[in-house]
Structures are given as C-alpha cells and as structure tokens.
PDB file of N, CA and C in Angstrom:
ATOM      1  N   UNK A   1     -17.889  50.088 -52.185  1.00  0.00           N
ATOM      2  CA  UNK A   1     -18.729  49.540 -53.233  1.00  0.00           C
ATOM      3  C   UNK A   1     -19.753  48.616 -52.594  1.00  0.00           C
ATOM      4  N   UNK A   2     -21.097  48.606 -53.126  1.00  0.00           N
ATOM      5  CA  UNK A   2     -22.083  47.505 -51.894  1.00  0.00           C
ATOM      6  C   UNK A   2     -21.996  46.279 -53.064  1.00  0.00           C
ATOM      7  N   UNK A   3     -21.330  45.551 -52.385  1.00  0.00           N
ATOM      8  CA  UNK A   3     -21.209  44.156 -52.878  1.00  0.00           C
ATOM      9  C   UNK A   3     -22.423  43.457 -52.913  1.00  0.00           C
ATOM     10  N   UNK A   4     -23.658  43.504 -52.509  1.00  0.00           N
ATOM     11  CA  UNK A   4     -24.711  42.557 -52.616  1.00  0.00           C
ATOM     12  C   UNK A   4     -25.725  43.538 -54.389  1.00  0.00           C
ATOM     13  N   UNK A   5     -25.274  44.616 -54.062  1.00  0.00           N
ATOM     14  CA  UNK A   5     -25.869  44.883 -55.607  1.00  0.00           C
ATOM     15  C   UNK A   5     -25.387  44.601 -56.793  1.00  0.00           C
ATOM     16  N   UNK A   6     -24.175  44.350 -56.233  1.00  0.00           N
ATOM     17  CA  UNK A   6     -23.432  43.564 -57.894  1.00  0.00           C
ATOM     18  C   UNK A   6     -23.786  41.895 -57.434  1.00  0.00           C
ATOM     19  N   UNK A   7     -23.811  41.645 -56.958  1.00  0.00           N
ATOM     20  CA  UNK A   7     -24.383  40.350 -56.903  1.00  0.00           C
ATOM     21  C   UNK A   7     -25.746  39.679 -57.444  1.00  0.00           C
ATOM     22  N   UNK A   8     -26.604  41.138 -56.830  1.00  0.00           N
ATOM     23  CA  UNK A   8     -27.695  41.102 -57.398  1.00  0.00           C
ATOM     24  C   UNK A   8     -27.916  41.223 -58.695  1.00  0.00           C
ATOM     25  N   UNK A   9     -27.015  41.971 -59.645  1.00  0.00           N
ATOM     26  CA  UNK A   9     -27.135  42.619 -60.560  1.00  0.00           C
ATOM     27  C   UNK A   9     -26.603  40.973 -61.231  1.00  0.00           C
ATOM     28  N   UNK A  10     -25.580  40.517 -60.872  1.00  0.00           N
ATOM     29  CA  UNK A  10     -25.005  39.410 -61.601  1.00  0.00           C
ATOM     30  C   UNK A  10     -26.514  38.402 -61.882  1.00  0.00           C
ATOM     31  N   UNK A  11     -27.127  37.939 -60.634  1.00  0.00           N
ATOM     32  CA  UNK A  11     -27.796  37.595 -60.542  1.00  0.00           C
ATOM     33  C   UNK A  11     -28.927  37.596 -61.385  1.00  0.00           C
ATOM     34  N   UNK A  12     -29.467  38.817 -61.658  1.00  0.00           N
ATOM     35  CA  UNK A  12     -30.563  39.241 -62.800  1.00  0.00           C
ATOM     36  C   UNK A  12     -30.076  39.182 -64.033  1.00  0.00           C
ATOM     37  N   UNK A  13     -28.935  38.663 -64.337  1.00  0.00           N
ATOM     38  CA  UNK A  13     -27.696  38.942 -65.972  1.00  0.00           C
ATOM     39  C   UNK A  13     -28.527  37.625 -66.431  1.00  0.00           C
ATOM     40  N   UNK A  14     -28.039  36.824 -65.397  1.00  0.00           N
ATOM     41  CA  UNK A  14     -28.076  35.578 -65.212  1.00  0.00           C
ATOM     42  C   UNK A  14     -29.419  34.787 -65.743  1.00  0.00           C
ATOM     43  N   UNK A  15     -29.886  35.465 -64.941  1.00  0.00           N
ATOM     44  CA  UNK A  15     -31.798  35.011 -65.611  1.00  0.00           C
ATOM     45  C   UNK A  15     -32.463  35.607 -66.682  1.00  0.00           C
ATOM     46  N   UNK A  16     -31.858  36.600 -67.013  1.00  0.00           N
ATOM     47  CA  UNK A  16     -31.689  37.426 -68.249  1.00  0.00           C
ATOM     48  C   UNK A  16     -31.140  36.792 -69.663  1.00  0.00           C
ATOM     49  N   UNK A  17     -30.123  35.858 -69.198  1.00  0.00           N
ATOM     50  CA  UNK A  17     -29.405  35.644 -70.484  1.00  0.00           C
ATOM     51  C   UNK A  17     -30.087  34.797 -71.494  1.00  0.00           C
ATOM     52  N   UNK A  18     -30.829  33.454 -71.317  1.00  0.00           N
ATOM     53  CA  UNK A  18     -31.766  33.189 -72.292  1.00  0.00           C
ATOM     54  C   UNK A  18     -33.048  33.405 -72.514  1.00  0.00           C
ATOM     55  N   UNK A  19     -33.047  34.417 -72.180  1.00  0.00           N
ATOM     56  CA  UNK A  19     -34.921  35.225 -72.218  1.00  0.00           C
ATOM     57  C   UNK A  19     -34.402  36.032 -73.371  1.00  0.00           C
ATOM     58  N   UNK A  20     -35.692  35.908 -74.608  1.00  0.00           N
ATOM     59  CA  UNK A  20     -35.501  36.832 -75.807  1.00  0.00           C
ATOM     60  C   UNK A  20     -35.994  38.316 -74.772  1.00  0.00           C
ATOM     61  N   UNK A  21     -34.659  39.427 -75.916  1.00  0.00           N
ATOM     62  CA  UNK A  21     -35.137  40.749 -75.525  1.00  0.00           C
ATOM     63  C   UNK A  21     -34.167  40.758 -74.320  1.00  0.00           C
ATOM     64  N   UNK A  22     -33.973  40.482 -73.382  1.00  0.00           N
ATOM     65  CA  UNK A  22     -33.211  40.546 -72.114  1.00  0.00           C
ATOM     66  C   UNK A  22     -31.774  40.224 -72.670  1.00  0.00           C
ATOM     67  N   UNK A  23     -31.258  39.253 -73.644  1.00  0.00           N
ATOM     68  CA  UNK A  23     -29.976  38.985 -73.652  1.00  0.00           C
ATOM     69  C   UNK A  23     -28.786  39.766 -73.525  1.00  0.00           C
ATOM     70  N   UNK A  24     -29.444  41.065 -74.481  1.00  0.00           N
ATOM     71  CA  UNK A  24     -28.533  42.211 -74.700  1.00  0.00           C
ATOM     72  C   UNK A  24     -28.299  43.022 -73.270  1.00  0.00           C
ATOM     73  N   UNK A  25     -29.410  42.867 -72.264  1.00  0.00           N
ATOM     74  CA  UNK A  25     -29.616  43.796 -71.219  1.00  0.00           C
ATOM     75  C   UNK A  25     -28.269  43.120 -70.221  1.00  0.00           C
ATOM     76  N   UNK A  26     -28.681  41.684 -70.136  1.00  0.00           N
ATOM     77  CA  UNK A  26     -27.982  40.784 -69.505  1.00  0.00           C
ATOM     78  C   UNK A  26     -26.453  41.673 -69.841  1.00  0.00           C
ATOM     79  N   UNK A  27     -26.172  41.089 -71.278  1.00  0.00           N
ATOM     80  CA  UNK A  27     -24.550  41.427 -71.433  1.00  0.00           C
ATOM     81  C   UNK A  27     -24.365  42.851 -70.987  1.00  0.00           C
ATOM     82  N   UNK A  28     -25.205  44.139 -70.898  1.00  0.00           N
ATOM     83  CA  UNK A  28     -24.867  45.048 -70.584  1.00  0.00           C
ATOM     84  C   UNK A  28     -24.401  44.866 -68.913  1.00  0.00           C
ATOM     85  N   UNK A  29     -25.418  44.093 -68.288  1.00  0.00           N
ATOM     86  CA  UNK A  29     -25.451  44.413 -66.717  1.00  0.00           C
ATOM     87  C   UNK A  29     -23.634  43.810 -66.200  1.00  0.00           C
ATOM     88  N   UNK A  30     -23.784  42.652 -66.898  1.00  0.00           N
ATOM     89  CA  UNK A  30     -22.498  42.432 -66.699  1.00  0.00           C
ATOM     90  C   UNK A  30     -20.927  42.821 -66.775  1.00  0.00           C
ATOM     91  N   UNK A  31     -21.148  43.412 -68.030  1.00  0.00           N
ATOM     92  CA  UNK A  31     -20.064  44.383 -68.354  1.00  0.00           C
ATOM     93  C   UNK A  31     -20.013  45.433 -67.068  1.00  0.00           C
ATOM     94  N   UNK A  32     -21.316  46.336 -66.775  1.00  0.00           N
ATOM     95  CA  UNK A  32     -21.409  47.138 -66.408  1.00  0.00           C
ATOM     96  C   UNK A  32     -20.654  46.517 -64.116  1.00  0.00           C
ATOM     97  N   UNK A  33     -21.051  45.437 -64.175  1.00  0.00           N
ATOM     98  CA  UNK A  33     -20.368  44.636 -63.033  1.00  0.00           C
ATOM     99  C   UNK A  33     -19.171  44.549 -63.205  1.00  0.00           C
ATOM    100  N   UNK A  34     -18.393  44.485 -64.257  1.00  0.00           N
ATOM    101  CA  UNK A  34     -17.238  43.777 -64.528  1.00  0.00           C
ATOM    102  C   UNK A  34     -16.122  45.407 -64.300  1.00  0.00           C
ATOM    103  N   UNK A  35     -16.709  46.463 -64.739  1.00  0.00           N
ATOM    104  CA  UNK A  35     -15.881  48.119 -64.313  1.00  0.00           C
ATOM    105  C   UNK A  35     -16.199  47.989 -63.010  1.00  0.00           C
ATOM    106  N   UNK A  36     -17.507  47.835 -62.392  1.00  0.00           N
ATOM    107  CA  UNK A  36     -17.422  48.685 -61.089  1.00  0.00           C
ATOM    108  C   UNK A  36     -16.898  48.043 -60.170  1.00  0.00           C
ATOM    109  N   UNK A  37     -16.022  46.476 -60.073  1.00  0.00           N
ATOM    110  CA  UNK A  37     -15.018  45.348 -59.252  1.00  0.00           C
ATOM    111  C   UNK A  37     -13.968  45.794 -60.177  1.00  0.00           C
ATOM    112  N   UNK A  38     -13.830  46.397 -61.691  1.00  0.00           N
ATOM    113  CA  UNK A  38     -12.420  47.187 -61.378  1.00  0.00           C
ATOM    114  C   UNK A  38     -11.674  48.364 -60.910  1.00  0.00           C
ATOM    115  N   UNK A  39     -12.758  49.105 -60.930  1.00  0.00           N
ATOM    116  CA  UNK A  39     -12.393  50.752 -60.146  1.00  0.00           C
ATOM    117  C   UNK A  39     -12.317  50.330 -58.738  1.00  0.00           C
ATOM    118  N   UNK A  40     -13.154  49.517 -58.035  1.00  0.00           N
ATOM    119  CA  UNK A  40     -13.497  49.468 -56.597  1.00  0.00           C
ATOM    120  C   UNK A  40     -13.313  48.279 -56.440  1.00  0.00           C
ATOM    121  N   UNK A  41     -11.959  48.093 -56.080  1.00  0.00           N
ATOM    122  CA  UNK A  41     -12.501  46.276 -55.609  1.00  0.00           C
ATOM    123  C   UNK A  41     -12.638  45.636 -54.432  1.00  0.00           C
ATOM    124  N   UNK A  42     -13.867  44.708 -54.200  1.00  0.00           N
ATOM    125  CA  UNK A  42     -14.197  44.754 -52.977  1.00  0.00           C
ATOM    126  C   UNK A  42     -13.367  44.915 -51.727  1.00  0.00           C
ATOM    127  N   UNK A  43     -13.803  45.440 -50.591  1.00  0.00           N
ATOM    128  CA  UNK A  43     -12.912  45.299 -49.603  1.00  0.00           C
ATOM    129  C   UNK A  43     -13.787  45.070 -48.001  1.00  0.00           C
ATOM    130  N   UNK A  44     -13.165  44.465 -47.342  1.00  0.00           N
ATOM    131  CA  UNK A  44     -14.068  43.956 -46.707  1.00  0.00           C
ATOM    132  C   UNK A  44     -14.825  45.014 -45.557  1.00  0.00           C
ATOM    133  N   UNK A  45     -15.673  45.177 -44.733  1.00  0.00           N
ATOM    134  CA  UNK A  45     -16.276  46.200 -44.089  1.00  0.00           C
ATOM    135  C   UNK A  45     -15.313  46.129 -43.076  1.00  0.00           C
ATOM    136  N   UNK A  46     -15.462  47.224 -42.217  1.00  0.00           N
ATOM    137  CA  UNK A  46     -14.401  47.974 -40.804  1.00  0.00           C
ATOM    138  C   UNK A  46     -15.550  46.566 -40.222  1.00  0.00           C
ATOM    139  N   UNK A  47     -15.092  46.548 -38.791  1.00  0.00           N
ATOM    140  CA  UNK A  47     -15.570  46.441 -37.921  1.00  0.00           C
ATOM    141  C   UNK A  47     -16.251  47.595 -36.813  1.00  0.00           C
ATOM    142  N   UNK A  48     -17.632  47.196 -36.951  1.00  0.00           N
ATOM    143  CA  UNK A  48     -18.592  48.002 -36.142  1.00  0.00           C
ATOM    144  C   UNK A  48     -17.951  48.769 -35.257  1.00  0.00           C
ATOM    145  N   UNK A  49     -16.646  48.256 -34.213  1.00  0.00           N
ATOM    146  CA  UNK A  49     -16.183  48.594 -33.146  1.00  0.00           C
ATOM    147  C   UNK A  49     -14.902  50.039 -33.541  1.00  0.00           C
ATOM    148  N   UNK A  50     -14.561  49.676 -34.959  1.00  0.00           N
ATOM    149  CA  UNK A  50     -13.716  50.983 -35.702  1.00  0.00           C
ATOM    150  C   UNK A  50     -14.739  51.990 -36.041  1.00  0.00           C
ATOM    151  N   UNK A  51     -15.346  51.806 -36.450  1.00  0.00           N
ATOM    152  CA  UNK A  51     -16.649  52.371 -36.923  1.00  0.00           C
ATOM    153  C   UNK A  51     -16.901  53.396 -35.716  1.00  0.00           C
ATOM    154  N   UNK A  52     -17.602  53.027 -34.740  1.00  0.00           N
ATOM    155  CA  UNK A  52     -18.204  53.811 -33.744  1.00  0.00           C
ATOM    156  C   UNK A  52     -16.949  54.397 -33.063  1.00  0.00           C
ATOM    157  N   UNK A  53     -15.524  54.071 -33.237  1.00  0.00           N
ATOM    158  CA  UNK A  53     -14.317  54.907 -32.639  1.00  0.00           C
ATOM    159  C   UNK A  53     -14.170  56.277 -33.596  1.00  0.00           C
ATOM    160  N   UNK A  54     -14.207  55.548 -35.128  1.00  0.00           N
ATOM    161  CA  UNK A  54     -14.442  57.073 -35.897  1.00  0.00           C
ATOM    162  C   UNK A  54     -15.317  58.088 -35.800  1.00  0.00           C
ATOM    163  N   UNK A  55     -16.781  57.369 -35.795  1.00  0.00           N
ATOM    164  CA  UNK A  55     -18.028  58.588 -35.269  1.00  0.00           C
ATOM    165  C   UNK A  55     -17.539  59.349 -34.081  1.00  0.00           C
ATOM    166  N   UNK A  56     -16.926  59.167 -33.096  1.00  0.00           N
ATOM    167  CA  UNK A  56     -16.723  59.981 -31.762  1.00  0.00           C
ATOM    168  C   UNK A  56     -15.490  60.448 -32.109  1.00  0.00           C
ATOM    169  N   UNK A  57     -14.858  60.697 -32.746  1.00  0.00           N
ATOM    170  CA  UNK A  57     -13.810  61.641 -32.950  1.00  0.00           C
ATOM    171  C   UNK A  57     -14.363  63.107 -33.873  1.00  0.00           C
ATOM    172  N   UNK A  58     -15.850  62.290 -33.991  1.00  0.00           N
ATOM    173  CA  UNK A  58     -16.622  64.147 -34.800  1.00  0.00           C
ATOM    174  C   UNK A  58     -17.588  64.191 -33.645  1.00  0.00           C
ATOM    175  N   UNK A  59     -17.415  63.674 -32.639  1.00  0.00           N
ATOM    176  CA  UNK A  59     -18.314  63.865 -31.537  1.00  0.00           C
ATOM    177  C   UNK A  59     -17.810  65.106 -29.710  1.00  0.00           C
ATOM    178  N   UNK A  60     -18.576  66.429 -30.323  1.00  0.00           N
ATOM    179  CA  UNK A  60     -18.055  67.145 -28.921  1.00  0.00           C
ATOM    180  C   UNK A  60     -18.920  67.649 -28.125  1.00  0.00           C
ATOM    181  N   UNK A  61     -18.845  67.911 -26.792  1.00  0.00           N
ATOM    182  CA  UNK A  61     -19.585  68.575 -25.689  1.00  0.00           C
ATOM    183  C   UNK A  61     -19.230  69.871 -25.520  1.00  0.00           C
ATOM    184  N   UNK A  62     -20.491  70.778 -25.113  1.00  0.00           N
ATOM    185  CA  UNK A  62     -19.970  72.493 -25.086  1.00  0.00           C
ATOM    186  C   UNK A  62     -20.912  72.590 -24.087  1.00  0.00           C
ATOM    187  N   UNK A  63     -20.222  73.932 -23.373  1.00  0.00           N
ATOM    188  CA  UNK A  63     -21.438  74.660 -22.334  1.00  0.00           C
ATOM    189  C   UNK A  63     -20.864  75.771 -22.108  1.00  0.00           C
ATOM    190  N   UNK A  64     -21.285  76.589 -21.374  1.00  0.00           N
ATOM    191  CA  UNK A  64     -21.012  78.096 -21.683  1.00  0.00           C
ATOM    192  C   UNK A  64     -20.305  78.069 -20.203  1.00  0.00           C
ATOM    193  N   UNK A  65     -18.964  78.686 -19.909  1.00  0.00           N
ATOM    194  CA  UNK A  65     -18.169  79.029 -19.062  1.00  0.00           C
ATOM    195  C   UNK A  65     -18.626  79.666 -17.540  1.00  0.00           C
ATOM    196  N   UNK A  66     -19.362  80.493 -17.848  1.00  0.00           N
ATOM    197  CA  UNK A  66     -19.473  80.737 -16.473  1.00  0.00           C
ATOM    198  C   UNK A  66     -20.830  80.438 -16.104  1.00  0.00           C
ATOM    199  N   UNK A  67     -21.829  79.853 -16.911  1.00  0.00           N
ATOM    200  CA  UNK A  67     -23.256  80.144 -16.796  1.00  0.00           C
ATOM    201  C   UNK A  67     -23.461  78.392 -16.297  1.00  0.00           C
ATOM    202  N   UNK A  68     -22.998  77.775 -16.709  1.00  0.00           N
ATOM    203  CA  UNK A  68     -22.996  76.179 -16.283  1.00  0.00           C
ATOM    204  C   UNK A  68     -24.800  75.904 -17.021  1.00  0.00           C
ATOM    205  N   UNK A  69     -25.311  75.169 -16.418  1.00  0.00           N
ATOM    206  CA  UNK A  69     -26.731  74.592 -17.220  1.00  0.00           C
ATOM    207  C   UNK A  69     -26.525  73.749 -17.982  1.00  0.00           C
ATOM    208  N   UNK A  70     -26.869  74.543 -19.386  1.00  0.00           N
ATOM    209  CA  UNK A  70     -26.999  73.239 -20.810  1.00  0.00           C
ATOM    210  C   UNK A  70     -26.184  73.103 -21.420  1.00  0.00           C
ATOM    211  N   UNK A  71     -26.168  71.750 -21.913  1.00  0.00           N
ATOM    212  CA  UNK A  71     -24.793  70.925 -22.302  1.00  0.00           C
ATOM    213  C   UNK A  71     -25.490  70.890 -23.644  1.00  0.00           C
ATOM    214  N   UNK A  72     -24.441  70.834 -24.803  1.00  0.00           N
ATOM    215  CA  UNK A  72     -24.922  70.455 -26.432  1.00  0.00           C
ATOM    216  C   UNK A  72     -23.576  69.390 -26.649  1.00  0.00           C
ATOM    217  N   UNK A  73     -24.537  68.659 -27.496  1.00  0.00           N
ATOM    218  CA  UNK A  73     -23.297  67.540 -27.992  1.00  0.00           C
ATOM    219  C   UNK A  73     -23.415  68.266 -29.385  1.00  0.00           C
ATOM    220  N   UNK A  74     -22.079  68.176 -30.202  1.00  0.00           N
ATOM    221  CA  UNK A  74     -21.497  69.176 -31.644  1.00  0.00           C
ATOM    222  C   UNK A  74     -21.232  67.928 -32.432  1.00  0.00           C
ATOM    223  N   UNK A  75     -21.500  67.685 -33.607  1.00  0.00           N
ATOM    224  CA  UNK A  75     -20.571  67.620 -34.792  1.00  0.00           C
ATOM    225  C   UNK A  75     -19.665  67.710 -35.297  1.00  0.00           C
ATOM    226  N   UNK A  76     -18.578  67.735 -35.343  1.00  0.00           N
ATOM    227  CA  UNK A  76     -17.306  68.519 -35.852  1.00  0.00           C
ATOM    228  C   UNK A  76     -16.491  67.820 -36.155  1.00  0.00           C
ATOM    229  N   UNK A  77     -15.459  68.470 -37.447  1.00  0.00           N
ATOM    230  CA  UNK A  77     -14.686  67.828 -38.047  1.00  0.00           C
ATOM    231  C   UNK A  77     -13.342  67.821 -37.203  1.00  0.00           C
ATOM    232  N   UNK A  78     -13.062  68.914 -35.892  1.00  0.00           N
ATOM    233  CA  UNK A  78     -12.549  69.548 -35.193  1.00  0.00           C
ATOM    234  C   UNK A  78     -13.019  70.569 -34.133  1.00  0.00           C
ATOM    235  N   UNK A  79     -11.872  70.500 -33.437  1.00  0.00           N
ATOM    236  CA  UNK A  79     -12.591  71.595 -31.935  1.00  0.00           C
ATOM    237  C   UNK A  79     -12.418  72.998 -32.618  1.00  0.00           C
ATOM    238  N   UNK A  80     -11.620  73.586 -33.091  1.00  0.00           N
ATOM    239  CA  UNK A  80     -11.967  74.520 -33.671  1.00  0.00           C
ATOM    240  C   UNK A  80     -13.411  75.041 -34.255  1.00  0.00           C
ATOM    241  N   UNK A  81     -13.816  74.116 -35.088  1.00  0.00           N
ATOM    242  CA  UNK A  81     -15.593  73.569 -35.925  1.00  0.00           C
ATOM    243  C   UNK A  81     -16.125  73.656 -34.788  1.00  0.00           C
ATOM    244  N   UNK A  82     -15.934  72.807 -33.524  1.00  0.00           N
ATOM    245  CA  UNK A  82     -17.167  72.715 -32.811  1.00  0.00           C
ATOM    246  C   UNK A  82     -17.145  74.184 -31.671  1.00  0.00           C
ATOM    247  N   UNK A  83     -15.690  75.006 -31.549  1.00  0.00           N
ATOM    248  CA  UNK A  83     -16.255  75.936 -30.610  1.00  0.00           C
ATOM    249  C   UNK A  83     -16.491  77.007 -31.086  1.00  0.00           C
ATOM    250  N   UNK A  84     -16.783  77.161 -32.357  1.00  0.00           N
ATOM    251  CA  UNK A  84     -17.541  77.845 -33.543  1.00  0.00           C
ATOM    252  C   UNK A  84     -19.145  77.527 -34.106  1.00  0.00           C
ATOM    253  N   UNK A  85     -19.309  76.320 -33.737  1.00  0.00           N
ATOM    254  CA  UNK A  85     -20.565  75.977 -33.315  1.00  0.00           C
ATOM    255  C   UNK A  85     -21.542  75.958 -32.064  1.00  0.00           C
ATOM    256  N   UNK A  86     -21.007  76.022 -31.055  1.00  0.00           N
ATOM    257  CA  UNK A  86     -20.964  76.593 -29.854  1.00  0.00           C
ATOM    258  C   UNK A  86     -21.453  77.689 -29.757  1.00  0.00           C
ATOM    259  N   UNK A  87     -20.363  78.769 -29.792  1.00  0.00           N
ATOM    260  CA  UNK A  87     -20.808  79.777 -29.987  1.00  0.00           C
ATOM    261  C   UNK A  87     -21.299  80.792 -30.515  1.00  0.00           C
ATOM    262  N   UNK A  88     -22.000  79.968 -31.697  1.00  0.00           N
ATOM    263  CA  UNK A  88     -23.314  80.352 -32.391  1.00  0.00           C
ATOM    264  C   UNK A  88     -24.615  79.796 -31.965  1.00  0.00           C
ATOM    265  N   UNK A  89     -24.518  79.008 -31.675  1.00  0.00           N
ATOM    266  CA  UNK A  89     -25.674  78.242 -30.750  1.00  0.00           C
ATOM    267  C   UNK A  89     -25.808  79.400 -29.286  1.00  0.00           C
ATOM    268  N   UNK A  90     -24.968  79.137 -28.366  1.00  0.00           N
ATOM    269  CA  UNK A  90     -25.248  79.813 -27.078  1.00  0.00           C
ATOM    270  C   UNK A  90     -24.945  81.179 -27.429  1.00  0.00           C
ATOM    271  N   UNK A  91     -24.242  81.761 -28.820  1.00  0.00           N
ATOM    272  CA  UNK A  91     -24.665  83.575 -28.833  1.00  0.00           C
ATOM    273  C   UNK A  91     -23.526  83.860 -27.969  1.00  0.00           C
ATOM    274  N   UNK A  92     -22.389  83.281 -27.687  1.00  0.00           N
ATOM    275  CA  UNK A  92     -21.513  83.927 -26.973  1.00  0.00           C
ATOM    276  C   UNK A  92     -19.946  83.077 -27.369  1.00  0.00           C
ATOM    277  N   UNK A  93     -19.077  83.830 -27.081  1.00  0.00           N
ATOM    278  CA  UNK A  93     -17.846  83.830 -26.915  1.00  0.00           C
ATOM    279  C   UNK A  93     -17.435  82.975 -26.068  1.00  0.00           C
ATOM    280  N   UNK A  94     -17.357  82.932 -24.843  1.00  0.00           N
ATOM    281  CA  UNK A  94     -17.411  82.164 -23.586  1.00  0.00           C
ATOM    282  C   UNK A  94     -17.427  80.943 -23.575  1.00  0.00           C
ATOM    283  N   UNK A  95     -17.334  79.706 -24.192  1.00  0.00           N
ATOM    284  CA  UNK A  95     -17.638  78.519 -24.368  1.00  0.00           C
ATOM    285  C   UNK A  95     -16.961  77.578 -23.896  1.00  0.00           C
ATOM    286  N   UNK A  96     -17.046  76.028 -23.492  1.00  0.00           N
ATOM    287  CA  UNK A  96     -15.840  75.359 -23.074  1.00  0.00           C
ATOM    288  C   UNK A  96     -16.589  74.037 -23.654  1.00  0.00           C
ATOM    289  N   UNK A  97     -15.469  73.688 -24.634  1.00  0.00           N
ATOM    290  CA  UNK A  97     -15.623  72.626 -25.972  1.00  0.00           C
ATOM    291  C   UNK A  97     -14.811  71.576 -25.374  1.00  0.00           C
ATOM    292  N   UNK A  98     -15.018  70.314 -25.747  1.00  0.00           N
ATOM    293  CA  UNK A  98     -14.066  69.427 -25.470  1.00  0.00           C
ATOM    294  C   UNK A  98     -15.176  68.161 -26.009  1.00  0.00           C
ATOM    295  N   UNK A  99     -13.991  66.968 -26.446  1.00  0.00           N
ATOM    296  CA  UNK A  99     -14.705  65.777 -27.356  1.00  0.00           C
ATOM    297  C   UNK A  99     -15.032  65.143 -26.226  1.00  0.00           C
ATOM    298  N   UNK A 100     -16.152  63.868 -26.402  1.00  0.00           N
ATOM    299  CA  UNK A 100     -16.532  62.988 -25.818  1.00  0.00           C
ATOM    300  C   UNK A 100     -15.726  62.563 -25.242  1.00  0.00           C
ATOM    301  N   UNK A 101     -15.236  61.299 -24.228  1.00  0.00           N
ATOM    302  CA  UNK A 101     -14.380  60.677 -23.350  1.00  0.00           C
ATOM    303  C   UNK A 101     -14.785  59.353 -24.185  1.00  0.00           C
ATOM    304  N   UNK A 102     -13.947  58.275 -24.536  1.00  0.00           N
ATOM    305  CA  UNK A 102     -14.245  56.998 -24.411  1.00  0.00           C
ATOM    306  C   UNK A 102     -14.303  56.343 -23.491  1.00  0.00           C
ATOM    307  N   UNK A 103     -14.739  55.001 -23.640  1.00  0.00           N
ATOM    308  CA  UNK A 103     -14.736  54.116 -22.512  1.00  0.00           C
ATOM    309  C   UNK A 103     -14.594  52.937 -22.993  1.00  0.00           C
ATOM    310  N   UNK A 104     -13.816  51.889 -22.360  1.00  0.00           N
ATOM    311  CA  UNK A 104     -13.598  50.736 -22.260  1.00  0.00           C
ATOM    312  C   UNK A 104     -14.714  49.931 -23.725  1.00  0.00           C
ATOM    313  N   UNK A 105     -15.775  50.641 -23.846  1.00  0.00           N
ATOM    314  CA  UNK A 105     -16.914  49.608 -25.034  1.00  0.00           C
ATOM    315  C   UNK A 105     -17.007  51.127 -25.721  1.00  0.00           C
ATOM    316  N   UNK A 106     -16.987  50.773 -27.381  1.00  0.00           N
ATOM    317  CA  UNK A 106     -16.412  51.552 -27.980  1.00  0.00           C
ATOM    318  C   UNK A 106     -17.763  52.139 -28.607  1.00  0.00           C
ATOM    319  N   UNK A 107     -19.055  51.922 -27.997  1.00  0.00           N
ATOM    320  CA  UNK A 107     -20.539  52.440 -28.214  1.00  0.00           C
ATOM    321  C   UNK A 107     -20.626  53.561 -26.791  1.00  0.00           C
ATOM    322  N   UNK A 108     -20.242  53.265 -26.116  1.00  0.00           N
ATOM    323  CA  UNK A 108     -20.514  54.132 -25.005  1.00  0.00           C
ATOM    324  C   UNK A 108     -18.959  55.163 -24.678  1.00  0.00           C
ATOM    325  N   UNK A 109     -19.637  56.393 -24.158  1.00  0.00           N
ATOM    326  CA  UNK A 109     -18.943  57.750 -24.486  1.00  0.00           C
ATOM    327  C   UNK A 109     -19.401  58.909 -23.009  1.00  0.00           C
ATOM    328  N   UNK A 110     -18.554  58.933 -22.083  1.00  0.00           N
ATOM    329  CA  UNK A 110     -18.706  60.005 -21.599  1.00  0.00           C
ATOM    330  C   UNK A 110     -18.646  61.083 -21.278  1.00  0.00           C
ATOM    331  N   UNK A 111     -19.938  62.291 -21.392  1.00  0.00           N
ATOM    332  CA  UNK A 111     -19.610  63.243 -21.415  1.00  0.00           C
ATOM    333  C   UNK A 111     -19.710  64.072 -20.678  1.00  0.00           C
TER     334      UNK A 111
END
C-alpha cells in the first residue's frame, strides 16, 4: 500500500473539511483512507539489500555450448523459463543457462 498517498489524501480531507462544497468530498476521502489501512495495513518496506537478493534470483546467463561468443542475461521465473528463452533467442537447442553468482554486496552479481 503507498503510505504517503494516504497521507496525502488525509491531508487534502483535512483542508477540505471547512471549505463549503468540499466537506462532503473530505468525508468521502477519508472513509475511503479508513478501508484501504483496513484491507492493507501498513507494513514497513524490505530493505533495499532483500530487494536486490530477490531481483537476482529472476536473474540468468546463457550462451550457446559449443559456439562460446555471446553471453545474454534472461529474466526468469526459473531455469527451466530461462533455457527456453535461450533457446529461442540463439535458435538452438544447445544452450548452457545458469543464474547470476552473488557476491559479498548484494548489488553486484557475477556472471
């Protein structure tokens, strides 16, 4: 849920509430704040450093087996996904898939 738009939104209720014509808008915005902190209630953000560990687990390297050359970095939800992407890209069967490597800083990835 982005917590600074209900804030914002509180915010505009707020300056809303004794302005003729706005009052009613006001009570709507608020109500309308008051469901979306009960379906979703805030929670605080990952840390950047979880974050970029999840992106590289959909992160893979491919190159074609016997031909060596060009390297593609894949997408994938899985190696399966990515050596199916692979080898539609390079047009062949032949492929050798494997995810990024981590390293010690959880932005940098070798491949």
């Amino acid at each position: 849920m982005n917590v600074e738009l209900i804030k914002l939104s509180r915010k505009a209720a707020r300056e809303w509430t004794g302005t003729d014509g706005y009052s009613q808008a006001s009570q709507l915005i608020n109500m309308l704040c008051d469901e979306l902190e009960a379906i979703a209630p805030e929670q605080p953000m990952e840390p950047k450093e979880k974050a970029y560990r999840s992106i590289a687990k959909h992160i893979f390297r491919a190159y074609r087996k016997y031909e060596g050359g060009k390297v593609l970095v894949l997408l994938a939800d899985d190696i399966r996904e990515a050596e199916q992407l692979a080898m539609t890209a390079f047009g062949t069967s032949s492929v050798f898939v494997k995810r990024v490597n981590p390293t010690t800083d959880p932005q940098v990835y070798e491949v």
